[in-house]
N, C-alpha and C. Protein backbone atom coordinates (compact mmCIF):
# COMPACT_ATOMS: atom_id res chain seq x y z
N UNK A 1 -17.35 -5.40 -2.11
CA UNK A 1 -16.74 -4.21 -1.53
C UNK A 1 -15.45 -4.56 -0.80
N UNK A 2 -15.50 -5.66 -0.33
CA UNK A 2 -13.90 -5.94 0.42
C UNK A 2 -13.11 -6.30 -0.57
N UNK A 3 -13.30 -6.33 -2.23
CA UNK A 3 -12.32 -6.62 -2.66
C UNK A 3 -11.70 -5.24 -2.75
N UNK A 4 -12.36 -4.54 -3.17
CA UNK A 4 -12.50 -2.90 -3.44
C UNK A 4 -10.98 -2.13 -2.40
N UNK A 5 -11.62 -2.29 -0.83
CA UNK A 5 -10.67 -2.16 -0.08
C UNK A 5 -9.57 -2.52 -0.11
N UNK A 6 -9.44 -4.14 -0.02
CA UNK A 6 -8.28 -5.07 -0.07
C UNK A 6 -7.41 -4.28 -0.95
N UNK A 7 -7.93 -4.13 -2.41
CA UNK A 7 -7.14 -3.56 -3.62
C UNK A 7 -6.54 -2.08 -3.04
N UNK A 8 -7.52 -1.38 -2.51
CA UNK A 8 -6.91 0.04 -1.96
C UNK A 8 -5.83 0.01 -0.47
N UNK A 9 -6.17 -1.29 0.04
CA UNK A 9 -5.47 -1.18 1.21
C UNK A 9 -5.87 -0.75 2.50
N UNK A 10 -6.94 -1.12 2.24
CA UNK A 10 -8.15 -0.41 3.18
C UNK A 10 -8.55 -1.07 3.86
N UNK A 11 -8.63 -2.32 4.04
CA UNK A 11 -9.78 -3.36 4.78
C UNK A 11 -8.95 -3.33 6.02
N UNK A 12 -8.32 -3.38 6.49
CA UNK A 12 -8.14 -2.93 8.11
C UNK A 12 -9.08 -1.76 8.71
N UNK A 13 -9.26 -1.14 7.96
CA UNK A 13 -10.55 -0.30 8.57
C UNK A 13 -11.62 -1.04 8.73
N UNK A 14 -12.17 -1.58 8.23
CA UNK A 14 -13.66 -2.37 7.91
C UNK A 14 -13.35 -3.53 9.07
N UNK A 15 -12.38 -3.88 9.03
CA UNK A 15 -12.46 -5.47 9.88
C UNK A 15 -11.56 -5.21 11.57
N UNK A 16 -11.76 -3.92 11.81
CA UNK A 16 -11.33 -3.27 13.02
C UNK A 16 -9.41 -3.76 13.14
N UNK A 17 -8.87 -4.51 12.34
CA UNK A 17 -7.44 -5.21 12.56
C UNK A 17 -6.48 -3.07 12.75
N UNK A 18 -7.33 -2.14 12.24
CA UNK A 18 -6.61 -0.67 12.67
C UNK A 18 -7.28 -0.15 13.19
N UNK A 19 -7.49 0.26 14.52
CA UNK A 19 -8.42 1.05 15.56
C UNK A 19 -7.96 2.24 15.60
N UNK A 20 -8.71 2.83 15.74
CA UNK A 20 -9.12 4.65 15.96
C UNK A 20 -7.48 4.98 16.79
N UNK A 21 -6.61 5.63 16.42
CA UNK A 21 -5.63 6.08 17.26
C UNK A 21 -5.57 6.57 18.96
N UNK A 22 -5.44 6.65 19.64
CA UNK A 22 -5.78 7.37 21.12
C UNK A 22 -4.35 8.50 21.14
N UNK A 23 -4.90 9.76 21.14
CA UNK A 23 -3.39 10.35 20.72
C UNK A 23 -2.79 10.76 22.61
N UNK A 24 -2.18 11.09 23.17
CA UNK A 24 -1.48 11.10 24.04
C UNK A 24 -1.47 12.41 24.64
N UNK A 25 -1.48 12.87 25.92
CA UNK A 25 -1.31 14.24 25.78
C UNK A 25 -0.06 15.44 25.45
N UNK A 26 -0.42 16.38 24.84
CA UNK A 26 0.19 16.91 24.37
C UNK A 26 1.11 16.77 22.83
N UNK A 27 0.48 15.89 21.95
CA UNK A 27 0.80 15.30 20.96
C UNK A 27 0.00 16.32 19.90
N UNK A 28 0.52 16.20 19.05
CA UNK A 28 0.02 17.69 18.03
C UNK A 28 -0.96 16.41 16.86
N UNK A 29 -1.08 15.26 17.36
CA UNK A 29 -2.29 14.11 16.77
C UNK A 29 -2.66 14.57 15.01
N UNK A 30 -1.44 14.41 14.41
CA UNK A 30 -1.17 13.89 13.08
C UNK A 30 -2.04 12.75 13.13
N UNK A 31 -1.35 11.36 13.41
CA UNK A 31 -1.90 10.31 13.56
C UNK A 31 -3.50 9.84 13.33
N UNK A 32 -4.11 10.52 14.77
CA UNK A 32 -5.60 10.99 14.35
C UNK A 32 -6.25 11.37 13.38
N UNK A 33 -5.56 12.57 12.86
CA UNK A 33 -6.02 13.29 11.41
C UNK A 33 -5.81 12.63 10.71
N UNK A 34 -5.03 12.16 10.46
CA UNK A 34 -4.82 10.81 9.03
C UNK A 34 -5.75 9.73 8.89
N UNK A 35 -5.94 9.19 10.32
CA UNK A 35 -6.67 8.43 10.40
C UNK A 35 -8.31 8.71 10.17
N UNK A 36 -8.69 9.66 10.86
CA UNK A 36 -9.94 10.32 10.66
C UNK A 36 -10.19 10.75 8.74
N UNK A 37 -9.68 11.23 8.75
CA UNK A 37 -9.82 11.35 6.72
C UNK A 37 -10.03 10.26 6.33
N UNK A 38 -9.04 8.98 6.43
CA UNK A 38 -9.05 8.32 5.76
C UNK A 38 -10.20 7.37 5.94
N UNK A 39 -10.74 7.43 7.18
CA UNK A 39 -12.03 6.68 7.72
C UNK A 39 -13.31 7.30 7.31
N UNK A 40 -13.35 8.72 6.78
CA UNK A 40 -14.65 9.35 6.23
C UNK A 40 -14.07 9.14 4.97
N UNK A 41 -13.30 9.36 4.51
CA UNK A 41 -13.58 8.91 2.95
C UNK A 41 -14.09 7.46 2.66
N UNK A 42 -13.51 6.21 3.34
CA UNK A 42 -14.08 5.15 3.16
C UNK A 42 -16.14 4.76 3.74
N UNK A 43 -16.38 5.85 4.84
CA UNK A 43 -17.58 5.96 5.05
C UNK A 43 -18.37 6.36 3.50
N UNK A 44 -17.79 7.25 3.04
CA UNK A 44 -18.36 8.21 1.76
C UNK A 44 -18.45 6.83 0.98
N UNK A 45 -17.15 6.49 0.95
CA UNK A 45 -17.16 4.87 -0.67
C UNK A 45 -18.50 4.45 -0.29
N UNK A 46 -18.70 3.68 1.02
CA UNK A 46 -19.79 3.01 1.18
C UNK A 46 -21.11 3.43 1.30
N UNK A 47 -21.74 4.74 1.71
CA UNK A 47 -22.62 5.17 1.71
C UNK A 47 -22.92 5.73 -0.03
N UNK A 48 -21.98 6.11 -1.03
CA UNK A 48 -22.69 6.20 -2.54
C UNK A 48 -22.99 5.05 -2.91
N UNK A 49 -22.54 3.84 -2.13
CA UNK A 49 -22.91 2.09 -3.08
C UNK A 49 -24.14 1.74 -2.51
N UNK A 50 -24.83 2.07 -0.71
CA UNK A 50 -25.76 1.47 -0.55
C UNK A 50 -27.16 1.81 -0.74
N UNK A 51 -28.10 0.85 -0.50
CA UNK A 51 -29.64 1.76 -0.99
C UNK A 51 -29.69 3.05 -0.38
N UNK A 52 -30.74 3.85 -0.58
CA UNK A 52 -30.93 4.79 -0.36
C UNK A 52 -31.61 4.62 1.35
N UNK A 53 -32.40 4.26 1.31
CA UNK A 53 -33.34 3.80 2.76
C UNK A 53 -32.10 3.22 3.93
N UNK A 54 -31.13 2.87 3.42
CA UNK A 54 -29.82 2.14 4.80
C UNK A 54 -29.13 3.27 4.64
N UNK A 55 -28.90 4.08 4.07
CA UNK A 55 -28.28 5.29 3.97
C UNK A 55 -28.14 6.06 5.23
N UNK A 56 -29.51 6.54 5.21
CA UNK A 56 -29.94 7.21 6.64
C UNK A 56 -29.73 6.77 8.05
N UNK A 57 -29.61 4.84 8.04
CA UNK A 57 -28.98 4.91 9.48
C UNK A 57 -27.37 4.76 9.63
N UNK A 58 -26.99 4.52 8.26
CA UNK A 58 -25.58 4.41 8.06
C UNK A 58 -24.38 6.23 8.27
N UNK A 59 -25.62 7.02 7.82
CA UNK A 59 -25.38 8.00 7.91
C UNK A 59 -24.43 8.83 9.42
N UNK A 60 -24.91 8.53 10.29
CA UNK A 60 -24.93 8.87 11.53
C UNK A 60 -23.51 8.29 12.20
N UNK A 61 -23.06 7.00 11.77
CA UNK A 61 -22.44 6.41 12.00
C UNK A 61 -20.62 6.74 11.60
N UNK A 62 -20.14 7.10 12.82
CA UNK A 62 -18.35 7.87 12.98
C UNK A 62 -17.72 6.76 12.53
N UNK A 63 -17.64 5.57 12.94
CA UNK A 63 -16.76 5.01 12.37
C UNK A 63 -16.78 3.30 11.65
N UNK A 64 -16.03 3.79 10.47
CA UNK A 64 -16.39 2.78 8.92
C UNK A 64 -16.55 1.14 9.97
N UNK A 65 -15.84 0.81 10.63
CA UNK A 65 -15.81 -0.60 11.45
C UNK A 65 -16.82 -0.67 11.77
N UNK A 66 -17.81 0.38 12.66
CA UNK A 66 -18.93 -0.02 12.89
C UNK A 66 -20.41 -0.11 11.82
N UNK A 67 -19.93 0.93 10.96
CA UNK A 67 -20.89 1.22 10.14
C UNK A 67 -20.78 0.24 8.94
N UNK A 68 -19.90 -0.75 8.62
CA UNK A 68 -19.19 -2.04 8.38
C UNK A 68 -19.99 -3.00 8.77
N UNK A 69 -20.30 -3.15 10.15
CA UNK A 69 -20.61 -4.53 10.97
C UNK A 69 -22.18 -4.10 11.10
N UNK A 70 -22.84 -3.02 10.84
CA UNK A 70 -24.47 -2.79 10.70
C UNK A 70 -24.49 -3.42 9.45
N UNK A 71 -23.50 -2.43 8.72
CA UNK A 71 -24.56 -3.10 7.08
C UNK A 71 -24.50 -4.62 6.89
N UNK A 72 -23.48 -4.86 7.15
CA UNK A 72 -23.22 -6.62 7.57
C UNK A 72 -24.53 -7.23 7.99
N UNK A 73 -24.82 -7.16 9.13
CA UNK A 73 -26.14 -7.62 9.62
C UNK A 73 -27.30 -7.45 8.74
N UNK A 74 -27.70 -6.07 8.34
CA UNK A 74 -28.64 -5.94 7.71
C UNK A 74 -29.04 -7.11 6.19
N UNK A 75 -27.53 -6.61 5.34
CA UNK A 75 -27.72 -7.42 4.13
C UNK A 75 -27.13 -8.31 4.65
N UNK A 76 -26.75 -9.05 5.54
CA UNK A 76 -26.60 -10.57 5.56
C UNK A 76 -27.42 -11.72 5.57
N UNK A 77 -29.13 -10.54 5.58
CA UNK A 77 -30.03 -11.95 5.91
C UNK A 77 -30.61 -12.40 4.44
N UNK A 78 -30.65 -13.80 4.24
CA UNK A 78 -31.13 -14.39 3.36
C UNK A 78 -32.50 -13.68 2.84
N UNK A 79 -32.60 -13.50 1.64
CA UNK A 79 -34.20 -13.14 0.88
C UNK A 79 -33.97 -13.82 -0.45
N UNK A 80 -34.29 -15.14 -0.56
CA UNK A 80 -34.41 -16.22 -1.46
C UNK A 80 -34.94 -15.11 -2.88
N UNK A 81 -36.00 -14.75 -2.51
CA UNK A 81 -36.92 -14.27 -3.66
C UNK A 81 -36.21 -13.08 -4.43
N UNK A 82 -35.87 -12.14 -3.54
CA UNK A 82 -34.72 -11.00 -3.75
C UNK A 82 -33.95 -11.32 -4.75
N UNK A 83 -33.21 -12.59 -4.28
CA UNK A 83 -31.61 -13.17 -4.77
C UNK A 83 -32.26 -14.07 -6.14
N UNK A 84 -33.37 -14.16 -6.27
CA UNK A 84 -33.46 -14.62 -7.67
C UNK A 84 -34.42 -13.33 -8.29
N UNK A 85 -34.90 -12.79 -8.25
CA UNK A 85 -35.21 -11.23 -8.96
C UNK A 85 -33.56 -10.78 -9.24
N UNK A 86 -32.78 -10.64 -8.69
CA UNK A 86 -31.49 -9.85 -9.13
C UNK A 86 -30.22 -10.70 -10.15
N UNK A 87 -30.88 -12.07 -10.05
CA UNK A 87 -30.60 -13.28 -10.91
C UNK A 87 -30.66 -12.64 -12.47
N UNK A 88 -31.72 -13.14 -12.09
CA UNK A 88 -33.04 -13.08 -13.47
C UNK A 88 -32.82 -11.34 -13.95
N UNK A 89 -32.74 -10.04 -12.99
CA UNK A 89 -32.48 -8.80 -13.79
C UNK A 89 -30.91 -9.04 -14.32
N UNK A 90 -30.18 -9.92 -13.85
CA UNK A 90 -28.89 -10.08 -14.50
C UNK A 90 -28.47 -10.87 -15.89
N UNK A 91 -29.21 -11.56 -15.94
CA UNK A 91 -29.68 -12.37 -17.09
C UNK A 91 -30.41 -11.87 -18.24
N UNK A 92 -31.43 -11.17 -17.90
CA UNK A 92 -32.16 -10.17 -19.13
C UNK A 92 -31.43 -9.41 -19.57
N UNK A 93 -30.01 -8.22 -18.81
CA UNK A 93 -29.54 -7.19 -19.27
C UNK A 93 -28.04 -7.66 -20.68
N UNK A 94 -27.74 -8.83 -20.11
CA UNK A 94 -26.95 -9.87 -20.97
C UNK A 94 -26.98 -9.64 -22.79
């Protein structure tokens, strides 16, 4: 998925290097709005790719950086057995 971004130009969202704008008062917060779209559409990319069951707490979650650094944790932990079942279904479909 970070190549995905990278290619779109996106991974400054995901890796916090572009933070949420703070608009100023009295600023008619373009800025914001741009930013806000462009941060639920990248929520959307990632929530049609993940399981269904991480969905729901990913769901809830305003912004892609954080909702980024959950799924991170979650699928970051090793499952040996997992990672060779998805081996082996990669190998049969061949």
């Amino acid at each position: 998925m970070r190549r995905i971004f990278e290619a779109k130009n996106k991974l400054a969202f995901i890796d916090d290097t572009l933070q949420e704008p703070t608009p100023k008062e009295g600023d008619d917060k373009p800025e914001l709005q741009s930013w806000e779209i462009v941060n639920f559409i990248i929520c959307s990319w990632i929530l049609k790719v993940i399981e269904p069951k991480r969905r729901t707490s990913a769901t809830f979650v305003k912004n892609v950086g954080l909702m980024w650094d959950k799924l991170k944790k979650c699928y970051a932990v090793a499952n040996a057995p997992k990672i060779h079942q998805l081996k082996v279904s990669l190998v049969e479909r061949k």
